[in-house]
C-alpha atoms as a PDB file:
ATOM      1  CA  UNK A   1       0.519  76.917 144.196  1.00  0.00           C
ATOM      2  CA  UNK A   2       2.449  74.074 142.906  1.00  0.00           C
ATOM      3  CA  UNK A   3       0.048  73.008 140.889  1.00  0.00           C
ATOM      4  CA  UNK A   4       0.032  76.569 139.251  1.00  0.00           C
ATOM      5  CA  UNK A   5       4.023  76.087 138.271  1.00  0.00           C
ATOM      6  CA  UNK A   6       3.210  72.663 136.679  1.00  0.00           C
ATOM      7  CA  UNK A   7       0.679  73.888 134.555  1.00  0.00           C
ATOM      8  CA  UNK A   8       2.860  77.107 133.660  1.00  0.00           C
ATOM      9  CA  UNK A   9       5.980  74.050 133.048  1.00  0.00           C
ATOM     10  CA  UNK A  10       3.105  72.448 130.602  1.00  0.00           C
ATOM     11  CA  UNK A  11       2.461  75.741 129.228  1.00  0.00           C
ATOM     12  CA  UNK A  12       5.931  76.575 128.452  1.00  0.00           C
ATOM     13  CA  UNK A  13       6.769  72.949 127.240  1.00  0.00           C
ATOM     14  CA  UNK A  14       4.165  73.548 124.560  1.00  0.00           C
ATOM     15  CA  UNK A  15       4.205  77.031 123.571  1.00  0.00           C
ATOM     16  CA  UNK A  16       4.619  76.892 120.837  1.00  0.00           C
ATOM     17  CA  UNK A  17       1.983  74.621 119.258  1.00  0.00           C
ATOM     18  CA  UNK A  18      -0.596  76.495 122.205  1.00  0.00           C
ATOM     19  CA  UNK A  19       0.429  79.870 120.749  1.00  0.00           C
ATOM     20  CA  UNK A  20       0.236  79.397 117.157  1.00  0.00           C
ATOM     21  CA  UNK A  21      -1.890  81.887 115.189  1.00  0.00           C
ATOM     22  CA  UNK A  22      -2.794  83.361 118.614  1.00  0.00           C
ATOM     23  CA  UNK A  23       0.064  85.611 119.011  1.00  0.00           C
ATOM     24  CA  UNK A  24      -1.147  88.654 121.446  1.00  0.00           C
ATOM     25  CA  UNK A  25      -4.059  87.235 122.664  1.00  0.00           C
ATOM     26  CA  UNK A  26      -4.241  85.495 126.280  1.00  0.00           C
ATOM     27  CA  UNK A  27      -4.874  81.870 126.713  1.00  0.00           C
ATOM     28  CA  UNK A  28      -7.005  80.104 129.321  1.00  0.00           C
ATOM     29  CA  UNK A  29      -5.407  76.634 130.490  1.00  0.00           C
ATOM     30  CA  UNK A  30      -6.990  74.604 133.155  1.00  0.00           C
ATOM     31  CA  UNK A  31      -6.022  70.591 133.329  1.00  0.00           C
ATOM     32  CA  UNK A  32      -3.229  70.605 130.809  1.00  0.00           C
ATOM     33  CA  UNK A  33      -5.652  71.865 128.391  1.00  0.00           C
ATOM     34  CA  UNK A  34      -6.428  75.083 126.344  1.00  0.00           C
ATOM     35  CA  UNK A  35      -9.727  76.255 127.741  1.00  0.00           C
ATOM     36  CA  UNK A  36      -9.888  79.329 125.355  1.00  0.00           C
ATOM     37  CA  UNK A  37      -8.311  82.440 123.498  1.00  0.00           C
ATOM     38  CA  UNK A  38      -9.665  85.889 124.635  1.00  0.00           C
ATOM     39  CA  UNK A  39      -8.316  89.308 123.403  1.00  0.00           C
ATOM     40  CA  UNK A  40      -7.121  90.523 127.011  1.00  0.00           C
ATOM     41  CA  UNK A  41      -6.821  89.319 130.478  1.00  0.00           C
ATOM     42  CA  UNK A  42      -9.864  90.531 131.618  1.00  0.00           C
ATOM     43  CA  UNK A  43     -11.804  88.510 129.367  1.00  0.00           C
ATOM     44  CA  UNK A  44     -10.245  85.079 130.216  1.00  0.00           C
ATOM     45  CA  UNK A  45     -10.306  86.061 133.778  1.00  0.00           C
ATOM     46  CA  UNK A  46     -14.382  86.413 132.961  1.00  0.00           C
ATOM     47  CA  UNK A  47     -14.750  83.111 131.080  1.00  0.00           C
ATOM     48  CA  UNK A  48     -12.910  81.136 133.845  1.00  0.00           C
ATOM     49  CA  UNK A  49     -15.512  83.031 136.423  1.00  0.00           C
ATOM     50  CA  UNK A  50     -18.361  81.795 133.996  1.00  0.00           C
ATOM     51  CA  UNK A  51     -17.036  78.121 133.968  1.00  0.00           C
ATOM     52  CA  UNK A  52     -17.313  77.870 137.558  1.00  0.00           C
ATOM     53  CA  UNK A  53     -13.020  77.456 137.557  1.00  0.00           C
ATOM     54  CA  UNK A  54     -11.781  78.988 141.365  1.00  0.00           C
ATOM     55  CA  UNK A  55      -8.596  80.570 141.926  1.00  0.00           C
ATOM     56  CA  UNK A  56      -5.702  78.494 141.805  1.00  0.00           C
ATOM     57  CA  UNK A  57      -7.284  76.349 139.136  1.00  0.00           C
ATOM     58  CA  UNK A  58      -6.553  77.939 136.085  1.00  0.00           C
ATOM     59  CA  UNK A  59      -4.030  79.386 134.603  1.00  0.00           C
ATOM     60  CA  UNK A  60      -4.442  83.236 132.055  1.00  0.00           C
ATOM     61  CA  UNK A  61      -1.016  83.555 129.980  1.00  0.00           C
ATOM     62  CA  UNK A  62       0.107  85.897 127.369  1.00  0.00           C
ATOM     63  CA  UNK A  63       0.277  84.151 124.210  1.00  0.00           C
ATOM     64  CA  UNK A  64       3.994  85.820 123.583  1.00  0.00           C
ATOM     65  CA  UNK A  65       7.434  83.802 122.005  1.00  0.00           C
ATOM     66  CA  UNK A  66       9.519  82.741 125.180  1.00  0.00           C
ATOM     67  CA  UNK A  67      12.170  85.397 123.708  1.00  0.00           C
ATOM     68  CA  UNK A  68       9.899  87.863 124.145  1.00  0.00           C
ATOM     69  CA  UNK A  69       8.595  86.954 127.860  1.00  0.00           C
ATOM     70  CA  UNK A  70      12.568  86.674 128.948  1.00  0.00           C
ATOM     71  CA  UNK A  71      12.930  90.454 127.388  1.00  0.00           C
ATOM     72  CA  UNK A  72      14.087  92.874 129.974  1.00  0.00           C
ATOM     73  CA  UNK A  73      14.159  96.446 129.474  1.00  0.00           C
ATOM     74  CA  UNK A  74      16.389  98.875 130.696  1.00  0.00           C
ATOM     75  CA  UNK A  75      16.052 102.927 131.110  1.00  0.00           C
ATOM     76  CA  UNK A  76      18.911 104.306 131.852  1.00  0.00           C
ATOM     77  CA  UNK A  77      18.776 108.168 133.109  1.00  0.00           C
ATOM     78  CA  UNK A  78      21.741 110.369 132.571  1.00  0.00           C
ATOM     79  CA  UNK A  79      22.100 113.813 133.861  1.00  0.00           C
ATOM     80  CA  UNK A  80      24.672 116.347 133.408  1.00  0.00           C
ATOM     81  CA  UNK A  81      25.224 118.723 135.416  1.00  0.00           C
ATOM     82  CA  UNK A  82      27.250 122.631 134.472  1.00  0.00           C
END
């Protein structure tokens, strides 16, 4: 697991060079290295299982601005009541 974080922490440190002109698409990372872009998740998550790469190994991230990752939504429901 904690080598999952430090690869995230690499990811995040260079975000912005690893996401340029890739914006929306999801990013394979494996060693401190950019494996591959792929349209979806599913697709990564299929190239690492072709490369032989095991769980824990590898890392599939949204190619998304850190502003928008840290987004948080709220809904807020009102009702009134006669």
């Amino acid at each position: 697991m904690e080598y999952l974080k430090e690869l995230y922490k690499w990811f995040d440190k260079n975000r912005d060079t690893i996401i340029a002109n890739h914006l929306n698409e999801c990013v394979l990372l494996k060693n401190n290295a950019v494996i591959g872009y792929f349209p979806n998740t599913d697709a990564a998550l299929s190239a690492a299982h072709k490369n032989g790469f095991l769980m824990g190994e590898f890392l599939i991230q949204d190619c998304i601005t850190a502003n928008d990752e840290a987004m948080t939504y709220f809904n807020q429901a009102v009702c009134f009541g006669v």
